[in-house]
Protein backbone atom coordinates (compact mmCIF):
# COMPACT_ATOMS: atom_id res chain seq x y z
CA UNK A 1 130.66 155.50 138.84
CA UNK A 2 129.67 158.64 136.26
CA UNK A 3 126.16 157.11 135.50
CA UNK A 4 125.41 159.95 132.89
CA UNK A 5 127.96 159.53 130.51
CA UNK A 6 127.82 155.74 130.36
CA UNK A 7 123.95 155.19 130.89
CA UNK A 8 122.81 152.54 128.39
CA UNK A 9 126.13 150.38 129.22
CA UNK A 10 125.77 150.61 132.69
CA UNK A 11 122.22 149.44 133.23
CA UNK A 12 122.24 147.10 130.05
CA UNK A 13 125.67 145.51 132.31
CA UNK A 14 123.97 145.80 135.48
CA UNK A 15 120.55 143.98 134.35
CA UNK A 16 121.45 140.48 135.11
CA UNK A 17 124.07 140.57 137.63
CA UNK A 18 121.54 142.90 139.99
CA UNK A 19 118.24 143.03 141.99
CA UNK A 20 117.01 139.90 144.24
CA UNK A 21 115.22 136.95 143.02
CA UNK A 22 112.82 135.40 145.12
CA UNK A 23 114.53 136.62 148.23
CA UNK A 24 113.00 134.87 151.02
CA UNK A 25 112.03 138.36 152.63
CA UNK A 26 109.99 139.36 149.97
CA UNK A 27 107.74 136.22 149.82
CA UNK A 28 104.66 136.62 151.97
CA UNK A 29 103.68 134.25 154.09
CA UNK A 30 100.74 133.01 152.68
CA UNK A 31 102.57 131.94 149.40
CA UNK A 32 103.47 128.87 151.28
CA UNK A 33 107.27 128.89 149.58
CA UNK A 34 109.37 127.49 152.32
CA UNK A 35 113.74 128.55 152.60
CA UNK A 36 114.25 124.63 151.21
CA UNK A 37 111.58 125.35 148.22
CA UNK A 38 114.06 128.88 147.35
CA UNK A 39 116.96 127.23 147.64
CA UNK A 40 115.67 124.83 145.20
CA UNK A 41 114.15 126.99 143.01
CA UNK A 42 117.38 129.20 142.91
CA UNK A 43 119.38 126.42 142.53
CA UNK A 44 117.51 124.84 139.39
CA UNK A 45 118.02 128.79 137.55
CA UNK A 46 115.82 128.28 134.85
CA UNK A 47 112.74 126.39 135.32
CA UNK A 48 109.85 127.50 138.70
CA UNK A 49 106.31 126.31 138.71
CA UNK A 50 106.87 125.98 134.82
CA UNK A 51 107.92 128.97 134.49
CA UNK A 52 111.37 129.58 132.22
CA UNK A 53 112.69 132.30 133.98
CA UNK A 54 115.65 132.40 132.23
CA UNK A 55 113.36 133.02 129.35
CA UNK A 56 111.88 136.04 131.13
CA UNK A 57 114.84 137.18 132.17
CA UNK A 58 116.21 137.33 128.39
CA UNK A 59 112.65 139.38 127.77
CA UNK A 60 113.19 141.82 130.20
CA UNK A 61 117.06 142.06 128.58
CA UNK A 62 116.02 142.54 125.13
CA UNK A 63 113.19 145.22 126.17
CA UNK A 64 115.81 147.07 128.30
CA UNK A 65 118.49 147.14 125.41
CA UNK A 66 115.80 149.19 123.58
CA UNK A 67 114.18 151.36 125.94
CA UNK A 68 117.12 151.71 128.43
CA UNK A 69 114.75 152.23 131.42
CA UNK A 70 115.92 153.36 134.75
CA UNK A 71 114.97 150.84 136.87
CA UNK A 72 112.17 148.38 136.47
CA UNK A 73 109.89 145.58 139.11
CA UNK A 74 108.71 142.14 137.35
CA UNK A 75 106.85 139.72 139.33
CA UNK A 76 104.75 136.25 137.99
CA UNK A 77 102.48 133.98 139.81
CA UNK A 78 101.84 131.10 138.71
CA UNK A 79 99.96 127.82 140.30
CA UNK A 80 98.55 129.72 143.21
CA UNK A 81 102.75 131.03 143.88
CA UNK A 82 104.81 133.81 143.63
CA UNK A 83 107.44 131.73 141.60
CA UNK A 84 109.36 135.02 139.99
CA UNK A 85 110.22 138.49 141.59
CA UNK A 86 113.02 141.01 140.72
CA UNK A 87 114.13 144.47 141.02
CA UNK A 88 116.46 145.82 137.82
CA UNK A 89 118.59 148.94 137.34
CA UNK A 90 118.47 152.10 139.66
CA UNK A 91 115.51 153.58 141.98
CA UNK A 92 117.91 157.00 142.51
CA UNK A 93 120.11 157.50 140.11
CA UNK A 94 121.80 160.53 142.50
CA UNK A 95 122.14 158.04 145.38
CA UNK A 96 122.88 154.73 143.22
CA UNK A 97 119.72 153.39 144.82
CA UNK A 98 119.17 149.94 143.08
CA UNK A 99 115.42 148.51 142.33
CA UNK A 100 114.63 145.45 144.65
CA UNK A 101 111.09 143.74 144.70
CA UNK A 102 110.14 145.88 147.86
CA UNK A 103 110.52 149.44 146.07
CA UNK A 104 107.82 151.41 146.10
CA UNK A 105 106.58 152.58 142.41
CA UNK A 106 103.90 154.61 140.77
CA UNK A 107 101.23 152.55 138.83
CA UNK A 108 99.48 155.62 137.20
CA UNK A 109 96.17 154.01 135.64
CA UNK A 110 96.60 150.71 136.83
CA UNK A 111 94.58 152.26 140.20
CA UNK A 112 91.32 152.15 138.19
CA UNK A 113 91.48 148.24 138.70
CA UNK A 114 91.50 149.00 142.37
CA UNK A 115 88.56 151.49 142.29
CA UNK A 116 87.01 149.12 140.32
CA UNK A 117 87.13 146.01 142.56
CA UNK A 118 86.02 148.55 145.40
CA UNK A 119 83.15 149.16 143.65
CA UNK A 120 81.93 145.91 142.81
CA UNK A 121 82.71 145.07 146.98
CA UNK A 122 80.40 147.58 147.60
CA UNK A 123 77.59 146.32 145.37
CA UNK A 124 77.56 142.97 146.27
CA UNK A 125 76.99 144.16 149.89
CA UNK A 126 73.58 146.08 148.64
CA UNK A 127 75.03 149.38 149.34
CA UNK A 128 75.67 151.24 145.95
CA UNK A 129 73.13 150.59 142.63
CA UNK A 130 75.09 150.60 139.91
CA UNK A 131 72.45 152.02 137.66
CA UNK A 132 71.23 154.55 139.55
CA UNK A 133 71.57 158.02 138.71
CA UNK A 134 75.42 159.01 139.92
CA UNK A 135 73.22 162.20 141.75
CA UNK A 136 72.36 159.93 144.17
CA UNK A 137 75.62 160.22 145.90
CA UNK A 138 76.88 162.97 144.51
CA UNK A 139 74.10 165.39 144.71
CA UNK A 140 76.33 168.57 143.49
CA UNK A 141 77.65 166.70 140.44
CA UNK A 142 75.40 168.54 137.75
CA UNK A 143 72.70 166.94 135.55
CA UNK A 144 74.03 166.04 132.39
CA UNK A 145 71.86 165.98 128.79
CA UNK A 146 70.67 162.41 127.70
CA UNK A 147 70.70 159.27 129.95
CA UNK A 148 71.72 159.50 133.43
CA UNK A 149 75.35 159.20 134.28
CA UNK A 150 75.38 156.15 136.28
CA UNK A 151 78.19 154.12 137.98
CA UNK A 152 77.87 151.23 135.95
CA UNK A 153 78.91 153.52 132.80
CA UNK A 154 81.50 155.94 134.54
CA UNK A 155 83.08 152.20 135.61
CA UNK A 156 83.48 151.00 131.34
CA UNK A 157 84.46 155.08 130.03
CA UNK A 158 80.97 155.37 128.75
CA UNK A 159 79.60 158.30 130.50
CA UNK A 160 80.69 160.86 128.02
CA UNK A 161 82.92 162.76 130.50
CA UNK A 162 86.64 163.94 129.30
CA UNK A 163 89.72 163.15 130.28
CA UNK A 164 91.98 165.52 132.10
CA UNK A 165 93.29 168.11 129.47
CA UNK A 166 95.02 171.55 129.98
CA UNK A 167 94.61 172.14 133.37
CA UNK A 168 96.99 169.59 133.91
CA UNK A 169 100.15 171.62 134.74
CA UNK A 170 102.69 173.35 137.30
CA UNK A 171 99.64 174.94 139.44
CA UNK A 172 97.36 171.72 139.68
CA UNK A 173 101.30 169.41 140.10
CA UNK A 174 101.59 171.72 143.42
CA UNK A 175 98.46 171.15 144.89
CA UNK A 176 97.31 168.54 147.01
CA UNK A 177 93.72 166.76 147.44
CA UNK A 178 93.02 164.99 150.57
CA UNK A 179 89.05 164.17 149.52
CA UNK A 180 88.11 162.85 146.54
CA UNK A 181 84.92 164.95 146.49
CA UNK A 182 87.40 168.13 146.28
CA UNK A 183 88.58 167.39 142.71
CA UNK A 184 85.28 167.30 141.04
CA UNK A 185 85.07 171.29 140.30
CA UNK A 186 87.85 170.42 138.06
CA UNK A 187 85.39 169.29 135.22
CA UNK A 188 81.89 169.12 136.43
CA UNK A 189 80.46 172.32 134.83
CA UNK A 190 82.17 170.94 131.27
CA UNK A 191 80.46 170.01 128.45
CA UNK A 192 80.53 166.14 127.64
CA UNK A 193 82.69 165.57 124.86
CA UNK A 194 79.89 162.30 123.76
CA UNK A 195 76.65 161.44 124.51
CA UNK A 196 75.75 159.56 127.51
CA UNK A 197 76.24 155.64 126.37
CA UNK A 198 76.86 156.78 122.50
CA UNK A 199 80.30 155.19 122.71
CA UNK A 200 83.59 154.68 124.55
CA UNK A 201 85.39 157.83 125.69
CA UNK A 202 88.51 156.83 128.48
CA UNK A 203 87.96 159.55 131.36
CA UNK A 204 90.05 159.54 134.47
CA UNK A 205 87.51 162.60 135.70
CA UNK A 206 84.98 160.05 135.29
CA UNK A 207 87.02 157.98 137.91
CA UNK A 208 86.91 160.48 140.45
CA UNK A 209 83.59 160.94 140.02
CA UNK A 210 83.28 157.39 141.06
CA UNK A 211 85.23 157.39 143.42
CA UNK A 212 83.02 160.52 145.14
CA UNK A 213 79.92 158.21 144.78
CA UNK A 214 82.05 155.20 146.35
CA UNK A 215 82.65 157.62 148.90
CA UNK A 216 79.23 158.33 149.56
CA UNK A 217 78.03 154.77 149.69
CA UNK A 218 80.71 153.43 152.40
CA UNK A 219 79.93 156.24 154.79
CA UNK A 220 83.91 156.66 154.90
CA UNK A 221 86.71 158.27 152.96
CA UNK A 222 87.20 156.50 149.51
CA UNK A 223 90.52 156.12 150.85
CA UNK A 224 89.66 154.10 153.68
CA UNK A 225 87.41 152.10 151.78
CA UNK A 226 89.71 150.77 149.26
CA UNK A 227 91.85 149.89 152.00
CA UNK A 228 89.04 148.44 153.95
CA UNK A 229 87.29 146.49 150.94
CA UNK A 230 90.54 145.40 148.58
CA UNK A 231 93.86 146.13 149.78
CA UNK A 232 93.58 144.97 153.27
CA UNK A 233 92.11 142.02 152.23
CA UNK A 234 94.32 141.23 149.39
CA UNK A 235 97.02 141.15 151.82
CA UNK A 236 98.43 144.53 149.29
CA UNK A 237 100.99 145.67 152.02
CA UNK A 238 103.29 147.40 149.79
CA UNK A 239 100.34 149.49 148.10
CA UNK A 240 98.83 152.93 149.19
CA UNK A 241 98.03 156.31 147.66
CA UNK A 242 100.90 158.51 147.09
CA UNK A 243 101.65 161.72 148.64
CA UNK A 244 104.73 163.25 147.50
CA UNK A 245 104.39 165.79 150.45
CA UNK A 246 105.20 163.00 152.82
CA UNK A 247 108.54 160.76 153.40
CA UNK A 248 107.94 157.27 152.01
CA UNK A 249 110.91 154.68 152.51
CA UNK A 250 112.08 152.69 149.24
CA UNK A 251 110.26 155.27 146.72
CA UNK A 252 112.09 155.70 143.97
CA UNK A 253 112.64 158.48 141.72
CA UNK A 254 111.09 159.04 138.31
CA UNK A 255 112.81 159.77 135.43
CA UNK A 256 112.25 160.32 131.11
CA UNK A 257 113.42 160.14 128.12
CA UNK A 258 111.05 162.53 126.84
CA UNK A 259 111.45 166.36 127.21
CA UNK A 260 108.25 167.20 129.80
CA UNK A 261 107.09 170.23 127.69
CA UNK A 262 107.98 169.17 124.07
CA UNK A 263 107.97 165.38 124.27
CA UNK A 264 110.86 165.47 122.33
CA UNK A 265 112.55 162.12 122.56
CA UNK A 266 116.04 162.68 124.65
CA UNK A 267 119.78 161.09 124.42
CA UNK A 268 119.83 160.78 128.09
CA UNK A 269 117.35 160.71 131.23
CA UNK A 270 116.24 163.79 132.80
CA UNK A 271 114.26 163.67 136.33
CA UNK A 272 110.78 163.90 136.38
CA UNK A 273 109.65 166.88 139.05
CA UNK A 274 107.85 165.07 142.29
CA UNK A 275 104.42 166.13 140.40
CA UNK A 276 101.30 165.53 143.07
CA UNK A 277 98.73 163.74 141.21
CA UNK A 278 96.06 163.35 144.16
CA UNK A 279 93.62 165.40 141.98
CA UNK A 280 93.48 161.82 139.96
CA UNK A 281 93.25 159.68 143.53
CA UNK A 282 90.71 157.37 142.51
CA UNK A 283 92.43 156.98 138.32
CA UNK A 284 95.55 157.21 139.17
CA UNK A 285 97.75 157.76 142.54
CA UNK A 286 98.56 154.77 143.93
CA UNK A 287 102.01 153.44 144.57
CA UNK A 288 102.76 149.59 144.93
CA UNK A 289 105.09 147.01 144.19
CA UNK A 290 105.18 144.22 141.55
CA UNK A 291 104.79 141.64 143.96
CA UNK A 292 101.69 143.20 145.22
CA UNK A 293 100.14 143.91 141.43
CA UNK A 294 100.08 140.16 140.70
CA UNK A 295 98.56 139.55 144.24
CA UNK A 296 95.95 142.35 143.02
CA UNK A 297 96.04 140.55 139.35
CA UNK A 298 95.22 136.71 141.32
CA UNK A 299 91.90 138.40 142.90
CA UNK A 300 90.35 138.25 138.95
CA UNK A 301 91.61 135.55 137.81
CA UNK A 302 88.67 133.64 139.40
CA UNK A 303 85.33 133.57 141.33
CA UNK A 304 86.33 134.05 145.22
CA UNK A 305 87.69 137.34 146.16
CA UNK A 306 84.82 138.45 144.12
CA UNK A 307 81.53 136.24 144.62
CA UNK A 308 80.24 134.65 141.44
CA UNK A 309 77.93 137.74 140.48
CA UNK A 310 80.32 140.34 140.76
CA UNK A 311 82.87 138.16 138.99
CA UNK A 312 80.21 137.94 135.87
CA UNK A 313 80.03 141.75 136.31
CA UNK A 314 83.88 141.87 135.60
CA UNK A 315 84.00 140.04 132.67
CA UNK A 316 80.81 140.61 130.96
CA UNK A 317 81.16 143.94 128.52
CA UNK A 318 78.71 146.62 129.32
CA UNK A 319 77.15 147.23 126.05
CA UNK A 320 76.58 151.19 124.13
CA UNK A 321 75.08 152.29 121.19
CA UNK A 322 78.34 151.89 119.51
CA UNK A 323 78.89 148.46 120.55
CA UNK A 324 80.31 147.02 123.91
CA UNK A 325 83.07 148.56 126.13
CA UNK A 326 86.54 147.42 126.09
CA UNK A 327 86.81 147.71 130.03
CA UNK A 328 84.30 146.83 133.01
CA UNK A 329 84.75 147.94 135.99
CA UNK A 330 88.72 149.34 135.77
CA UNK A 331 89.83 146.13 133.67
CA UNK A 332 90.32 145.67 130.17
CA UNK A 333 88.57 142.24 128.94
CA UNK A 334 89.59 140.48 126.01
CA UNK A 335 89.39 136.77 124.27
CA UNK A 336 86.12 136.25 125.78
CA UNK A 337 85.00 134.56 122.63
CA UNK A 338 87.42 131.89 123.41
CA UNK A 339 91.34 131.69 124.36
CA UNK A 340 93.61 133.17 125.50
CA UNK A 341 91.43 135.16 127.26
CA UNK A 342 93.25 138.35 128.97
CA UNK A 343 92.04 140.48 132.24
CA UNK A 344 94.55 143.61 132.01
CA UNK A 345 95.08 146.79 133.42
CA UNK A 346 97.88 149.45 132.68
CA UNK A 347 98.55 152.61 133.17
CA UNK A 348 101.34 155.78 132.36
CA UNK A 349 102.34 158.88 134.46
CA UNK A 350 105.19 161.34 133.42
CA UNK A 351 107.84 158.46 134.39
CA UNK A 352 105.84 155.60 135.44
CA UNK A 353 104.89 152.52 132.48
CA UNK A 354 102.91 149.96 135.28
CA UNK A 355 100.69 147.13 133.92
CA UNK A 356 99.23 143.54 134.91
CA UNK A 357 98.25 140.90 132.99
CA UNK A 358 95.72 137.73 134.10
CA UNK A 359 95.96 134.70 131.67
CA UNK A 360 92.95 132.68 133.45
CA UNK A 361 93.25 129.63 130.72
CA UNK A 362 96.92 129.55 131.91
CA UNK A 363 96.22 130.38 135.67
CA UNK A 364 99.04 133.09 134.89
CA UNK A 365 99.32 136.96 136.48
CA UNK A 366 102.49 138.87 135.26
CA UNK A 367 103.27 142.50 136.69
CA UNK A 368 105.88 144.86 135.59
CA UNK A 369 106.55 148.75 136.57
CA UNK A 370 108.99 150.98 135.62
CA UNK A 371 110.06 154.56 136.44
CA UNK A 372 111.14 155.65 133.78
CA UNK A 373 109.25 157.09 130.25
CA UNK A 374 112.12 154.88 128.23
CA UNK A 375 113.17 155.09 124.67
CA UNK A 376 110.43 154.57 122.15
CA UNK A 377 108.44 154.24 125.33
CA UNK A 378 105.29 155.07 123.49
CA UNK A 379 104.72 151.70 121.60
CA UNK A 380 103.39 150.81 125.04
CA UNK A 381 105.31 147.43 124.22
CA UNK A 382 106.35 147.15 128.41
CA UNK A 383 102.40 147.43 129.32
CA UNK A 384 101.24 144.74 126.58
CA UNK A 385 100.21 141.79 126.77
CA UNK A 386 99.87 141.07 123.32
CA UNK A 387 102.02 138.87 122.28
CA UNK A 388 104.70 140.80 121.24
CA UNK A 389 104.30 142.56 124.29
CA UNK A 390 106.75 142.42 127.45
CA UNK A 391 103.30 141.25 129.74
CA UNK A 392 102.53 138.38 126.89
CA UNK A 393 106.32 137.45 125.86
CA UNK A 394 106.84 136.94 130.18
CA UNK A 395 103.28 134.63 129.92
CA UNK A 396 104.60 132.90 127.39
CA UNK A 397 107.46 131.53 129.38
CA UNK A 398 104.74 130.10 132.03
CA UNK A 399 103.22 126.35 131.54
CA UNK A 400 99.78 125.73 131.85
CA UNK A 401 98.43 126.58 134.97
CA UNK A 402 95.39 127.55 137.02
CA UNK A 403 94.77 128.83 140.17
CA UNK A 404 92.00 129.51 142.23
CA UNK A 405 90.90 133.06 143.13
CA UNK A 406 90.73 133.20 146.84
CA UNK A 407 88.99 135.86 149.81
């Protein structure tokens, strides 16, 4: 097999015919799908919990034609069920490795959504105010001009702090962080680049930050919080931080389209170095599966992994002097005027797309994750959930359905 020199055949051929659906070893337990329900669902081909999968699968086909990604993870859940899950393409393409729904892949951004929820777990338990001065619990973090930098604003990008910039290259790729607190230096003496609550500024710094004051107000690593507060609970096996130091089964290789200096779009993939992006632990270093992201996606579609008042927290914009937010607490919130509404959260790394999508009027979570920076890759079409986007167009193919957030 010379995977090189017939690349855009080979995985466009391989797309259908490869990867496990619904294998009964990657449904947990507490999806309550039974071997009999598979088989039937399996059997019928098209049609699961009113979902067309053939319809998704014809999505995921038409996306791949055009952006000819390496491998790629989709997963829906729909009526309180897992009820679609399948790996695509190639995890190494050295080894031939082929994606299957337990890979493990990079989600880039898409951690903010867990650093959010962590943060809202801590509030409702009294231990963190969200609009207290950050200082509080990070002493060292200087004083800033204008209104305090508070949680509450780092959470929705309105604290006027940038996002990572130049320093972002081979010196800060070979260095690990094991505490959150140890990445602040990186931009704490720089000047904000807006005033505080003037406006809407996204800032993965301003992440970290929270995630040193989340650190603070557990009394424990952030790290073991998270775990502790959301992905213990969630039942998010398949999900931890990365640490590309360290042998992790069923990773998979990244790879681009995209020359990694010049951005130069490329005729064939080249491999993405393993980069360490700890010094973004709390915006962007955790590793998961697609299965897991639409468990992670189920938690907001409702009250109940989150009580009532953090849940209005979530989906309530958090106003500025430019108007409101676009994200609360490490979610995007749209259509809250009426439906569709949309809960999303994606995110990009050198070779990783990730995103989720939570259609509560449909009772709908989609997940997809690729490793791969594909062809025309920056339209951000596999992260959208528009409706021209691979998140929406997989939606689409869902009936109506609605299912209950649970703890």
């Amino acid at each position: 097999m010379v995977v090189k020199r017939r690349w855009g055949g080979l995985v466009v051929a391989s797309w259908l015919a490869e990867g496990n659906v619904l294998a009964a070893s990657h449904v947990q337990e507490d999806d309550r799908m039974t071997i009999p329900v598979l088989l039937l669902l399996i059997a019928q081909g098209s049609l699961a919990q009113g979902c067309d999968t053939a319809r998704i699968r014809q999505v995921i086909a038409q996306l791949q034609a055009r952006q000819q990604n390496v491998g790629v993870q989709v997963a829906v859940r729909a009526g309180g069920r897992l009820v679609y899950s399948r790996g695509f393409g190639f995890a190494d393409l050295e080894d031939s490795a082929r994606v299957t729904p337990r890979t493990i892949l990079g989600i880039a951004s898409v951690t903010k959504a867990v650093t959010g929820l962590a943060l809202l777990e801590l509030w409702e338990r009294g231990r963190l105010d969200l609009d207290a001065p950050v200082q509080r619990y990070v002493p060292t973090f200087p004083v800033k001009p204008g209104l305090p930098i508070t949680p509450r604003l780092l959470a929705a990008h309105l604290a006027g702090l940038r996002h990572w910039g130049s320093e972002r290259g081979p010196v800060l790729y070979a260095r690990h962080f094991d505490d959150v607190k140890d990445v602040l230096p990186l931009f704490q003496d720089d000047t904000l680049v807006a005033a505080v609550g003037s406006g809407y500024h996204y800032s993965s710094p301003g992440y970290n930050l929270l995630g040193a004051a989340i650190e603070a107000a557990a009394g424990m690593s952030y790290q073991q919080w998270v775990t502790e507060s959301v992905l213990r609970p969630l039942g998010l096996g398949a999900t931890g931080f990365d640490d590309v130091r360290a042998v992790l089964p069923l990773r998979a290789r990244r790879y681009s389209f995209y020359d990694l200096t010049t951005f130069a779009e490329l005729t064939q993939p080249v491999r993405v170095p393993e980069w360490d992006y700890s010094h973004n632990m709390a915006g962007g270093n955790l590793n998961s599966t697609a299965e897991d992201l639409v468990r992670l996606g189920a938690a907001v579609l409702a009250p109940g992994f989150l009580a009532d008042s953090a849940y209005r927290l979530l989906t309530t914009p958090v106003p500025s002097a430019s108007g409101p937010s676009p994200m609360a607490f490490g979610w995007f919130i749209s259509g809250l005027a009426g439906p569709p509404r949309r809960i999303t959260i994606s995110g990009s790394n050198a070779g990783v797309q990730a995103g989720i999508a939570v259609f509560p009027d449909q009772g709908v979570v989609v997940a997809a994750i690729t490793n791969t920076w594909g062809k025309g890759s920056r339209s951000g079409e596999f992260v959208s959930a528009a409706p021209d986007g691979l998140l929406g167009r997989m939606a689409a193919a869902c009936g109506e359905r609605r299912e209950r957030g649970s703890r």
